[in-house]
C-alpha atoms as a PDB file:
ATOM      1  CA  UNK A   1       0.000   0.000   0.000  1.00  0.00           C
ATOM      2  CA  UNK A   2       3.065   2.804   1.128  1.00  0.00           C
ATOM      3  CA  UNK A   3       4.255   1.240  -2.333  1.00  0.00           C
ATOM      4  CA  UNK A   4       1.805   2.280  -4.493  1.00  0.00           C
ATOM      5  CA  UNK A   5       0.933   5.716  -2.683  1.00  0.00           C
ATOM      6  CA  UNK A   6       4.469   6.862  -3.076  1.00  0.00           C
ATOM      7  CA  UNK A   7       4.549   5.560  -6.508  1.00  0.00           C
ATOM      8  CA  UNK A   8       1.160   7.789  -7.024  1.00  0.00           C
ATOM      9  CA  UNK A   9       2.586  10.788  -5.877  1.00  0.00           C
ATOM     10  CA  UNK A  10       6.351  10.481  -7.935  1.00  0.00           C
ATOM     11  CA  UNK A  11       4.834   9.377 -11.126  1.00  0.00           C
ATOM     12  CA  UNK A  12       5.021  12.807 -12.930  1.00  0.00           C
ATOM     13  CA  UNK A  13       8.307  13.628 -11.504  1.00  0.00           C
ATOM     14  CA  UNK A  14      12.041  13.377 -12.604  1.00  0.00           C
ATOM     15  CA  UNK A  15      14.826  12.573 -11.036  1.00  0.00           C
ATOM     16  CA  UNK A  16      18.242  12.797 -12.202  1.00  0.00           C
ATOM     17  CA  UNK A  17      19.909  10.987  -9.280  1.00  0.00           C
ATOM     18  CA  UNK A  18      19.441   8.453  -6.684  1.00  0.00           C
ATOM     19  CA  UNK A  19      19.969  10.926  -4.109  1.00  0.00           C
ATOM     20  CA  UNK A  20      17.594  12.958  -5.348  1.00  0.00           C
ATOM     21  CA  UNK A  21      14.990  10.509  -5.599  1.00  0.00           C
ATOM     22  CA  UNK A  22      15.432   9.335  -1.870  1.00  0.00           C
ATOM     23  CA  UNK A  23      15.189  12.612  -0.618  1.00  0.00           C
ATOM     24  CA  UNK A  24      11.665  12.601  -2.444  1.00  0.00           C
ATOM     25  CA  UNK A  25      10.818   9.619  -0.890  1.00  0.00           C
ATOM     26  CA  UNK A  26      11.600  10.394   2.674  1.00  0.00           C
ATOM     27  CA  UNK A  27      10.136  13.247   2.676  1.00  0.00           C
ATOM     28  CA  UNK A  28       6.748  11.221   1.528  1.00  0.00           C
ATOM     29  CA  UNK A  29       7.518   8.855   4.227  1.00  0.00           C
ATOM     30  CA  UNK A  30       7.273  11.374   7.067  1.00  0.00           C
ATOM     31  CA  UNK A  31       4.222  12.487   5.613  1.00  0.00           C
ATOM     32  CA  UNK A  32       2.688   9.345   5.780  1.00  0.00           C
ATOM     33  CA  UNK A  33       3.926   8.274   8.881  1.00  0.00           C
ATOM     34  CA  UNK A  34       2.349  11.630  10.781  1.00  0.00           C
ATOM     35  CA  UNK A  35      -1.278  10.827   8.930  1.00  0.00           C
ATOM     36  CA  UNK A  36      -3.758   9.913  11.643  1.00  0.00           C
ATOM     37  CA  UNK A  37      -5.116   6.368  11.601  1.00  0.00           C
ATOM     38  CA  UNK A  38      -8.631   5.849  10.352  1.00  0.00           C
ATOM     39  CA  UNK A  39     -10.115   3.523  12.677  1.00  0.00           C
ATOM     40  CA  UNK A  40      -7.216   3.710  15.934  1.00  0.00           C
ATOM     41  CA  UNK A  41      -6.043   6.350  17.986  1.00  0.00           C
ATOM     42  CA  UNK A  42      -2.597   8.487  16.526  1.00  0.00           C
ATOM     43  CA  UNK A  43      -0.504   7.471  13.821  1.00  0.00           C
ATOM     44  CA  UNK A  44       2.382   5.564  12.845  1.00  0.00           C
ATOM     45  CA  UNK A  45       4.979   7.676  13.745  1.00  0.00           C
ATOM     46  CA  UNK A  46       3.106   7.864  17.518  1.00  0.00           C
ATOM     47  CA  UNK A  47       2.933   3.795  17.644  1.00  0.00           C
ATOM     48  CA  UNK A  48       6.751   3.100  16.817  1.00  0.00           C
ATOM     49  CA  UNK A  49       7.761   5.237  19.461  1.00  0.00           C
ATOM     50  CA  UNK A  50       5.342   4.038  21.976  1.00  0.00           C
ATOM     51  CA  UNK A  51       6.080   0.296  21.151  1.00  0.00           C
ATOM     52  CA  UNK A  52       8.766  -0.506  18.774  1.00  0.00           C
ATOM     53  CA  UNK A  53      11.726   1.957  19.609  1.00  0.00           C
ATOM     54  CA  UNK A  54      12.083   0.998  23.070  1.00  0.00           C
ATOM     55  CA  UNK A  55      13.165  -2.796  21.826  1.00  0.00           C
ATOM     56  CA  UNK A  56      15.554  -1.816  19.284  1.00  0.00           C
ATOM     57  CA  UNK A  57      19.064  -3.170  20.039  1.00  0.00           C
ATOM     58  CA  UNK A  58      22.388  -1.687  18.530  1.00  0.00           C
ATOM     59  CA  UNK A  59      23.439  -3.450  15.469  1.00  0.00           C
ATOM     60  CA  UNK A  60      25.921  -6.497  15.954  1.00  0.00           C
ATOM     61  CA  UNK A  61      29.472  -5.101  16.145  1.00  0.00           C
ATOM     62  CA  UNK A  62      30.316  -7.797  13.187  1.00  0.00           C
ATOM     63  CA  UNK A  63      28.635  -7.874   9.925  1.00  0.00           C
ATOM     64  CA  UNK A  64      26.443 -11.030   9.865  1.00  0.00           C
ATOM     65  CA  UNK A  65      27.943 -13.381   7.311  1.00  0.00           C
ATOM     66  CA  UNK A  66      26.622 -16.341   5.177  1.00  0.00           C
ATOM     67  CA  UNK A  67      27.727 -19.362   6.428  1.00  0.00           C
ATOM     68  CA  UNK A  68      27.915 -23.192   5.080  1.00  0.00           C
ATOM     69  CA  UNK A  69      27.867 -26.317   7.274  1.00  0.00           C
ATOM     70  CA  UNK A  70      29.704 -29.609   6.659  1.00  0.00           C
ATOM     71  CA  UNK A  71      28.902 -32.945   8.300  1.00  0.00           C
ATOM     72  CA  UNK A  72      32.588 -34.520   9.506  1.00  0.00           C
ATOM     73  CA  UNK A  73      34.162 -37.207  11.391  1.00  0.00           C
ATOM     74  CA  UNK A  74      37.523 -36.291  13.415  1.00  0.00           C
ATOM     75  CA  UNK A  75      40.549 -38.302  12.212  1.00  0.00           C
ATOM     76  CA  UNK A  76      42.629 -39.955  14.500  1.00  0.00           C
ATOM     77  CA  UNK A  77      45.087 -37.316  14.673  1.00  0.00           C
ATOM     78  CA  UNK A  78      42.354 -35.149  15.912  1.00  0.00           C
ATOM     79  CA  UNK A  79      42.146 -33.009  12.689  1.00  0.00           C
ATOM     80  CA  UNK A  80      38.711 -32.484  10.725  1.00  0.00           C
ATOM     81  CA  UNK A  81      39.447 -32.108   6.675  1.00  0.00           C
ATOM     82  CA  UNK A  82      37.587 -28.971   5.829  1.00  0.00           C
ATOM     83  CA  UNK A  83      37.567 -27.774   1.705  1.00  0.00           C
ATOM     84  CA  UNK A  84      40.837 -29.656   1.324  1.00  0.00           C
ATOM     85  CA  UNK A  85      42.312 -28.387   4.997  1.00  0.00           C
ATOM     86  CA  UNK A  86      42.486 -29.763   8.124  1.00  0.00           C
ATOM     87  CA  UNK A  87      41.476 -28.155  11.198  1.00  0.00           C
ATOM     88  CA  UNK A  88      41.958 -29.256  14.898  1.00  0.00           C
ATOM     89  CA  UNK A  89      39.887 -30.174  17.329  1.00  0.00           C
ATOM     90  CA  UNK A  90      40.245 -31.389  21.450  1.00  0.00           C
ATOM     91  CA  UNK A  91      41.510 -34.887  21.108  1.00  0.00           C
ATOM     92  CA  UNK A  92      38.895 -36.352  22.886  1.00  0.00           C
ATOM     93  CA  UNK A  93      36.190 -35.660  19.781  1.00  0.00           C
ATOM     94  CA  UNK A  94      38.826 -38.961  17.718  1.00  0.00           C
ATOM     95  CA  UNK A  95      36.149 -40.638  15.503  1.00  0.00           C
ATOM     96  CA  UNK A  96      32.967 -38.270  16.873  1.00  0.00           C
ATOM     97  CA  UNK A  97      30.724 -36.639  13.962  1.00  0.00           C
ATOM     98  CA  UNK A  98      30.799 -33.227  14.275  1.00  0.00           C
ATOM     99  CA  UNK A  99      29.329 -30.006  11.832  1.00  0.00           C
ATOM    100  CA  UNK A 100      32.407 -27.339  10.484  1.00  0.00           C
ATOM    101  CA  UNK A 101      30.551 -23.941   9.948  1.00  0.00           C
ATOM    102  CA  UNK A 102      32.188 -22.070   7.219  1.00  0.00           C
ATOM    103  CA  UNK A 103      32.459 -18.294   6.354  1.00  0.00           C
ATOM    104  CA  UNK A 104      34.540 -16.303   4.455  1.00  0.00           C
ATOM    105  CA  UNK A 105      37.195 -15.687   7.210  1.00  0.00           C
ATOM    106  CA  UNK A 106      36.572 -18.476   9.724  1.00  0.00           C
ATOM    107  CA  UNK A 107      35.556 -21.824  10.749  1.00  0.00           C
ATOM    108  CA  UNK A 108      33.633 -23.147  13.699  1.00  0.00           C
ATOM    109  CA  UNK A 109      33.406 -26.632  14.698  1.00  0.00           C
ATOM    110  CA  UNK A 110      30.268 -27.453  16.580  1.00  0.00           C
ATOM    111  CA  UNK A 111      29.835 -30.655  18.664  1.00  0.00           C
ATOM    112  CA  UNK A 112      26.705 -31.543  20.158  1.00  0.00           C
ATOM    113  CA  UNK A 113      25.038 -27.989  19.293  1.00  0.00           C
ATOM    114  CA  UNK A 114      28.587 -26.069  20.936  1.00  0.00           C
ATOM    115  CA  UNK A 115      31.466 -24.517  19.791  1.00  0.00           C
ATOM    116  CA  UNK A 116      34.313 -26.751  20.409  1.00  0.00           C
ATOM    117  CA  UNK A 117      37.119 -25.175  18.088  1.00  0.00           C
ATOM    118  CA  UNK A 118      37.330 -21.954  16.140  1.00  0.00           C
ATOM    119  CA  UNK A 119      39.945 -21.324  13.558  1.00  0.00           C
ATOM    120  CA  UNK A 120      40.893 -18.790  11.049  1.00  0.00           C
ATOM    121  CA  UNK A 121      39.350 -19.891   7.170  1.00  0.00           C
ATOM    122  CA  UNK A 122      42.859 -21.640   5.249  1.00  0.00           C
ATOM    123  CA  UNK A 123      42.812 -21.711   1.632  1.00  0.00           C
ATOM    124  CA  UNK A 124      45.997 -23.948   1.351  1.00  0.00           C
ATOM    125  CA  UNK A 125      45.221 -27.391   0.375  1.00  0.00           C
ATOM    126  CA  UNK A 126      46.403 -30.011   2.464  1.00  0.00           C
ATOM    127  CA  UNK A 127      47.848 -28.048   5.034  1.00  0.00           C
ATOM    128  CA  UNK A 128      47.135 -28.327   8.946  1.00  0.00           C
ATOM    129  CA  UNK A 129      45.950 -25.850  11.074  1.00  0.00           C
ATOM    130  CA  UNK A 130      46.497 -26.820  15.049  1.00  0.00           C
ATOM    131  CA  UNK A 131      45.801 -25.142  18.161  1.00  0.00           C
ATOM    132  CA  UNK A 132      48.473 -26.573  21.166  1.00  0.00           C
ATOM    133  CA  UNK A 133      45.152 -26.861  23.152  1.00  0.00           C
ATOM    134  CA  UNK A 134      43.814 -29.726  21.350  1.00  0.00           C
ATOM    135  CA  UNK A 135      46.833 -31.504  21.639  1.00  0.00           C
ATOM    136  CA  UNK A 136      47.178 -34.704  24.074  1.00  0.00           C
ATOM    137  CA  UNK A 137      50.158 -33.748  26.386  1.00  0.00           C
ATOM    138  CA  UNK A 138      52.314 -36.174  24.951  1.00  0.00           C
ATOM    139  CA  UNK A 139      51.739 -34.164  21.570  1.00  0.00           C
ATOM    140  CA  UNK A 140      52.570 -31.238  23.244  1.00  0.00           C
ATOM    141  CA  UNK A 141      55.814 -32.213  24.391  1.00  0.00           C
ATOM    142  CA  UNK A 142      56.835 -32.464  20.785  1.00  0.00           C
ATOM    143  CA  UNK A 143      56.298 -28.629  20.746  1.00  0.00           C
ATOM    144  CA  UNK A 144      59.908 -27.513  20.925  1.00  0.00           C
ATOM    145  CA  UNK A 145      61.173 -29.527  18.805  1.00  0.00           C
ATOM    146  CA  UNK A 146      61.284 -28.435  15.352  1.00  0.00           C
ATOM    147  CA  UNK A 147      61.901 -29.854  11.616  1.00  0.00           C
ATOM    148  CA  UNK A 148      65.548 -28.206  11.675  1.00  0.00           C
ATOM    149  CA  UNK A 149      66.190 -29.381  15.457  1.00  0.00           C
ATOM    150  CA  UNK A 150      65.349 -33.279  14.811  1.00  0.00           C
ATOM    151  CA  UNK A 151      67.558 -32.845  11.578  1.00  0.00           C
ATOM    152  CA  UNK A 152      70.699 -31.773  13.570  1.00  0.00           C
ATOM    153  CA  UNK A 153      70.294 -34.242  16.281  1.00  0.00           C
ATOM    154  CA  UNK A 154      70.263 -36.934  13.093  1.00  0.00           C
ATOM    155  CA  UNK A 155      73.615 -35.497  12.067  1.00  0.00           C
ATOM    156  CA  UNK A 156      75.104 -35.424  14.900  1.00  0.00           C
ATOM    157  CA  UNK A 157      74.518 -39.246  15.064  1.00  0.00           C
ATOM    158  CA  UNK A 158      75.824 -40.266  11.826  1.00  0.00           C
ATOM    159  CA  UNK A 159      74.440 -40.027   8.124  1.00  0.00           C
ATOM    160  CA  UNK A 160      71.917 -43.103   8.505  1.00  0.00           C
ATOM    161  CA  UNK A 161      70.164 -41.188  11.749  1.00  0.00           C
ATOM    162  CA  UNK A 162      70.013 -38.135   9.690  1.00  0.00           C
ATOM    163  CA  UNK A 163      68.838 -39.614   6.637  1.00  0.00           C
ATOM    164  CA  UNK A 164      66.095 -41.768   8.135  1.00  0.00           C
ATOM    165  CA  UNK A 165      64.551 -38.746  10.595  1.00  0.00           C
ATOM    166  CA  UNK A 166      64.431 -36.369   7.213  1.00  0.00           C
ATOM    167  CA  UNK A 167      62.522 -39.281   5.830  1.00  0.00           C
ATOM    168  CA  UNK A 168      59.585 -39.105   8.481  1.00  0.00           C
ATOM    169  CA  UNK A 169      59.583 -35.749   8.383  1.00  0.00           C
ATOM    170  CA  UNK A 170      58.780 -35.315   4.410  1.00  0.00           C
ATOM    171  CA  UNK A 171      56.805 -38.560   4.094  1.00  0.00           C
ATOM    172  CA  UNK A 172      53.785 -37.127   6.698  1.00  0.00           C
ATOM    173  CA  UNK A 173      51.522 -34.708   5.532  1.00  0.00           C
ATOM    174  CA  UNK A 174      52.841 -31.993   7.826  1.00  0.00           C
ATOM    175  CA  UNK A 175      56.406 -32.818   9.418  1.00  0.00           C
ATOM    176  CA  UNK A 176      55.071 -32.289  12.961  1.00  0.00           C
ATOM    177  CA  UNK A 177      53.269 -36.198  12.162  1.00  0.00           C
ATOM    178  CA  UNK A 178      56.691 -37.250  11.755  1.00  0.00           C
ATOM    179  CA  UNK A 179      57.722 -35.912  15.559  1.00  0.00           C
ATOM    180  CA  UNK A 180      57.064 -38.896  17.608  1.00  0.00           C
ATOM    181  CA  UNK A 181      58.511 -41.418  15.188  1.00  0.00           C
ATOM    182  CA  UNK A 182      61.984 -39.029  15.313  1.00  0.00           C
ATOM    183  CA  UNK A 183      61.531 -38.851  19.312  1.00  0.00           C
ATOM    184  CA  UNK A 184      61.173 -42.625  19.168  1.00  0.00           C
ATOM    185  CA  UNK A 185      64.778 -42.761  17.440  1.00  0.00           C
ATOM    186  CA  UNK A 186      66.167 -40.436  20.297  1.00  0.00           C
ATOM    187  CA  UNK A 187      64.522 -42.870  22.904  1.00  0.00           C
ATOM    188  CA  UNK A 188      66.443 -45.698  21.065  1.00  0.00           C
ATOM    189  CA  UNK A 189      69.876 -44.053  21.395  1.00  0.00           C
ATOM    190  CA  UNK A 190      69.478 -43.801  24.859  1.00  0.00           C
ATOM    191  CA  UNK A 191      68.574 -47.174  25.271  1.00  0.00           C
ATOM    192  CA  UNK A 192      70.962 -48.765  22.086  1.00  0.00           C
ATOM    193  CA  UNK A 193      73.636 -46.013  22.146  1.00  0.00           C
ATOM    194  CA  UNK A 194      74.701 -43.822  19.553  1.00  0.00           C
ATOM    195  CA  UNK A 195      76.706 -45.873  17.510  1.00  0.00           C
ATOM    196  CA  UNK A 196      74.206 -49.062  17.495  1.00  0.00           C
ATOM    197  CA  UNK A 197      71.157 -47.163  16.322  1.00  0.00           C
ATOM    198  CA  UNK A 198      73.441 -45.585  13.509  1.00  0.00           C
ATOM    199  CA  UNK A 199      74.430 -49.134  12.569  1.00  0.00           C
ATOM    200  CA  UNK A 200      70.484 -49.974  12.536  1.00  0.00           C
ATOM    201  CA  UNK A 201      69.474 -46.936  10.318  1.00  0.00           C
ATOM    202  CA  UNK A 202      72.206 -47.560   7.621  1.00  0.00           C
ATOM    203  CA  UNK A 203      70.781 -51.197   7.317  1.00  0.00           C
ATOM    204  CA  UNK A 204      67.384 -50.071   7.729  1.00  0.00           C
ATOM    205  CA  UNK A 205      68.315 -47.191   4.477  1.00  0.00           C
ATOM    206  CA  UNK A 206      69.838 -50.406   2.556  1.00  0.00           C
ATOM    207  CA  UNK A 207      66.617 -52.648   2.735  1.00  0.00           C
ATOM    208  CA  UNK A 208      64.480 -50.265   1.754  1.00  0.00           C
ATOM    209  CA  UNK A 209      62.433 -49.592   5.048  1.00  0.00           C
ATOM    210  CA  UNK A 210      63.633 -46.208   6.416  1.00  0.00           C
ATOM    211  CA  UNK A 211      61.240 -46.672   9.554  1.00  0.00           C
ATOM    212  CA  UNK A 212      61.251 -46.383  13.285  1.00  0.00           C
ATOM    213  CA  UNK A 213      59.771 -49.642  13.759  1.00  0.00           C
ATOM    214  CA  UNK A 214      62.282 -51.414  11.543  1.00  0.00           C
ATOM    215  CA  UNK A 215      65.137 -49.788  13.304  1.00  0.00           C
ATOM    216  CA  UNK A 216      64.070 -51.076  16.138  1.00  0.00           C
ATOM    217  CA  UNK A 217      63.789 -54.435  14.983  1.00  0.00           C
ATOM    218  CA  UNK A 218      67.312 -54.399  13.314  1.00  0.00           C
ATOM    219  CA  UNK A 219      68.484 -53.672  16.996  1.00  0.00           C
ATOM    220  CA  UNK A 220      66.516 -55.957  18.843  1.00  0.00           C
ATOM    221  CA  UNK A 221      67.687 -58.712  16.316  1.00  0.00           C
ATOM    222  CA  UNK A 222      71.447 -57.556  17.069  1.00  0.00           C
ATOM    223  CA  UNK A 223      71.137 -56.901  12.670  1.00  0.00           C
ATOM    224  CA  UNK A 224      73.335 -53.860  13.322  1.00  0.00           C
ATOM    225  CA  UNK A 225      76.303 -55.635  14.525  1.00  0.00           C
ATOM    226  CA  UNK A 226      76.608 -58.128  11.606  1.00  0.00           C
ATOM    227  CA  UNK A 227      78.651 -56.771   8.525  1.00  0.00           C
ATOM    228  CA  UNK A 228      76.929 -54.302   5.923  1.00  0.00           C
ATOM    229  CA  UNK A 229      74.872 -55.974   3.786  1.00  0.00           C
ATOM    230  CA  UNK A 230      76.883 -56.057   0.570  1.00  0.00           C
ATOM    231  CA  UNK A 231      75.891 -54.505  -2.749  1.00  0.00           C
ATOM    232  CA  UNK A 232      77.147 -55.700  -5.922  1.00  0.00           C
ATOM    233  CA  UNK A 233      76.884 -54.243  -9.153  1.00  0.00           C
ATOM    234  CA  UNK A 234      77.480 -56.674 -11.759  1.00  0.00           C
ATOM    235  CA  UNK A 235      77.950 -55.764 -15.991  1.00  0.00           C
ATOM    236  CA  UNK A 236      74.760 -57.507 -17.675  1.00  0.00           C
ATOM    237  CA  UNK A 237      75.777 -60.792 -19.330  1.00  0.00           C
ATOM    238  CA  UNK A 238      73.687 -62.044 -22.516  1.00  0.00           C
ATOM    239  CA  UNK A 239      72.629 -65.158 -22.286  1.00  0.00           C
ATOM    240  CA  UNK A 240      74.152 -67.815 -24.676  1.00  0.00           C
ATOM    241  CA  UNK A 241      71.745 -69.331 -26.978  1.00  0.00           C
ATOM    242  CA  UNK A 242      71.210 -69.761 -31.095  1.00  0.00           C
ATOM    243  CA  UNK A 243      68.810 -66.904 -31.411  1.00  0.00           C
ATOM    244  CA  UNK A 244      71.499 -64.246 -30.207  1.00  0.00           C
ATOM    245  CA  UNK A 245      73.333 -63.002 -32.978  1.00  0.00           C
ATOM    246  CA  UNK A 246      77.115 -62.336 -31.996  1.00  0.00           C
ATOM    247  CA  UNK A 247      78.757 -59.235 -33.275  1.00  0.00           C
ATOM    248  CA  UNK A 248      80.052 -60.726 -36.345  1.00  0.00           C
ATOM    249  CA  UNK A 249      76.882 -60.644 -37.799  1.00  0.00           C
ATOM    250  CA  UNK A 250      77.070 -57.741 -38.476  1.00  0.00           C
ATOM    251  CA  UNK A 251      80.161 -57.497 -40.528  1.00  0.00           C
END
């Protein structure tokens, strides 16, 4: 109805600007709004004040924002893959279903109808995004160590160590995954000794199985103390038979 009375009262009028035409409008507006009501007492202008204004709230500080929900199940390193990222959550949610809300800038992980993480929106695929809080505190021991750290400890044990912890840490999808198998080694020298758990590593590099559980089963075995295993490069020999053509054939 306010629609088609304004529209009424503009339609032989031209405007050469949206501001101009506003200023039309509101001034119809507060026209309207101070007309008496037919069948009740005052007008519109009377009634918001009376009723409406003394509800209104401020305006959120924070623009609202669209938002998208995803249905998830927490991995066992306590990591939820949102849009090709992963995002942590408190350990104790392993295997639980929980809903990611995304926005532009952010995403909320709900659990049970609550907030249980909040993170900043990544856009880097299959990167990690962890908060030390989520951690169990064994993870969070691993904490101060670091990628460069682990590397230096490996060198300072011999080539083998060094070569086997640079392996975990660029076969994980983030290096910190690789933390406790490189701790693991550590715990090994101080049981095994330096020089034994570089013996295991080299033979663990030579059959192929750079890992902290074969390591440990080269030492357990007493592997490490035998002789290197040998490699032998050897010139291809043709076999010998009446369908290989010698070099003089071809002369």
């Amino acid at each position: 109805m306010v629609q088609r009375w304004v529209l009424a009262r503009l339609r032989n009028h031209r405007f050469f600007s949206l501001a101009e035409l506003n200023k039309a409008i509101t001034g119809l507006i507060a026209d309207l709004n101070q007309r008496p009501f037919r069948k009740l007492q005052g007008n519109r202008r009377e009634w918001f004040e009376r009723l409406d204004q003394p509800a209104l709230r401020a305006l959120p500080a924070q623009r609202y924002e669209i938002a998208t929900f995803a249905k998830c199940v927490v991995n066992i390193d306590y990591h939820v893959e949102v849009d090709h990222h992963y995002y942590s959550v408190p350990h104790s949610l392993v295997r639980q279903q929980v809903y990611a809300r995304l926005t532009r800038f952010g995403v909320e992980i709900l659990h049970g109808g609550r907030r249980v993480a909040a993170h900043a929106r990544s856009r880097l695929s299959g990167k990690y995004t962890t908060l030390p809080e989520h951690m169990p505190v064994a993870h969070r021991a691993h904490m101060e160590w670091t990628p460069g750290r682990l590397l230096n400890w490996g060198a300072s044990v011999g080539p083998g160590a060094e070569a086997i912890v640079r392996h975990l840490l660029t076969n994980r999808p983030h290096p910190e995954m690789g933390y406790r198998a490189c701790l693991g080694l550590l715990a090994l020298a101080r049981k095994y000794g330096r020089e034994r758990l570089e013996g295991a590593c080299q033979r663990a590099l030579v059959v192929g199985s750079p890992t902290r559980r074969s390591v440990l089963s080269i030492l357990k075995s007493g592997l490490d103390r035998q002789s290197p295993l040998p490699i032998e490069l050897t010139e291809w020999q043709s076999p010998e038979h009446e369908n290989v053509r010698g070099p003089d054939y071809y002369h």
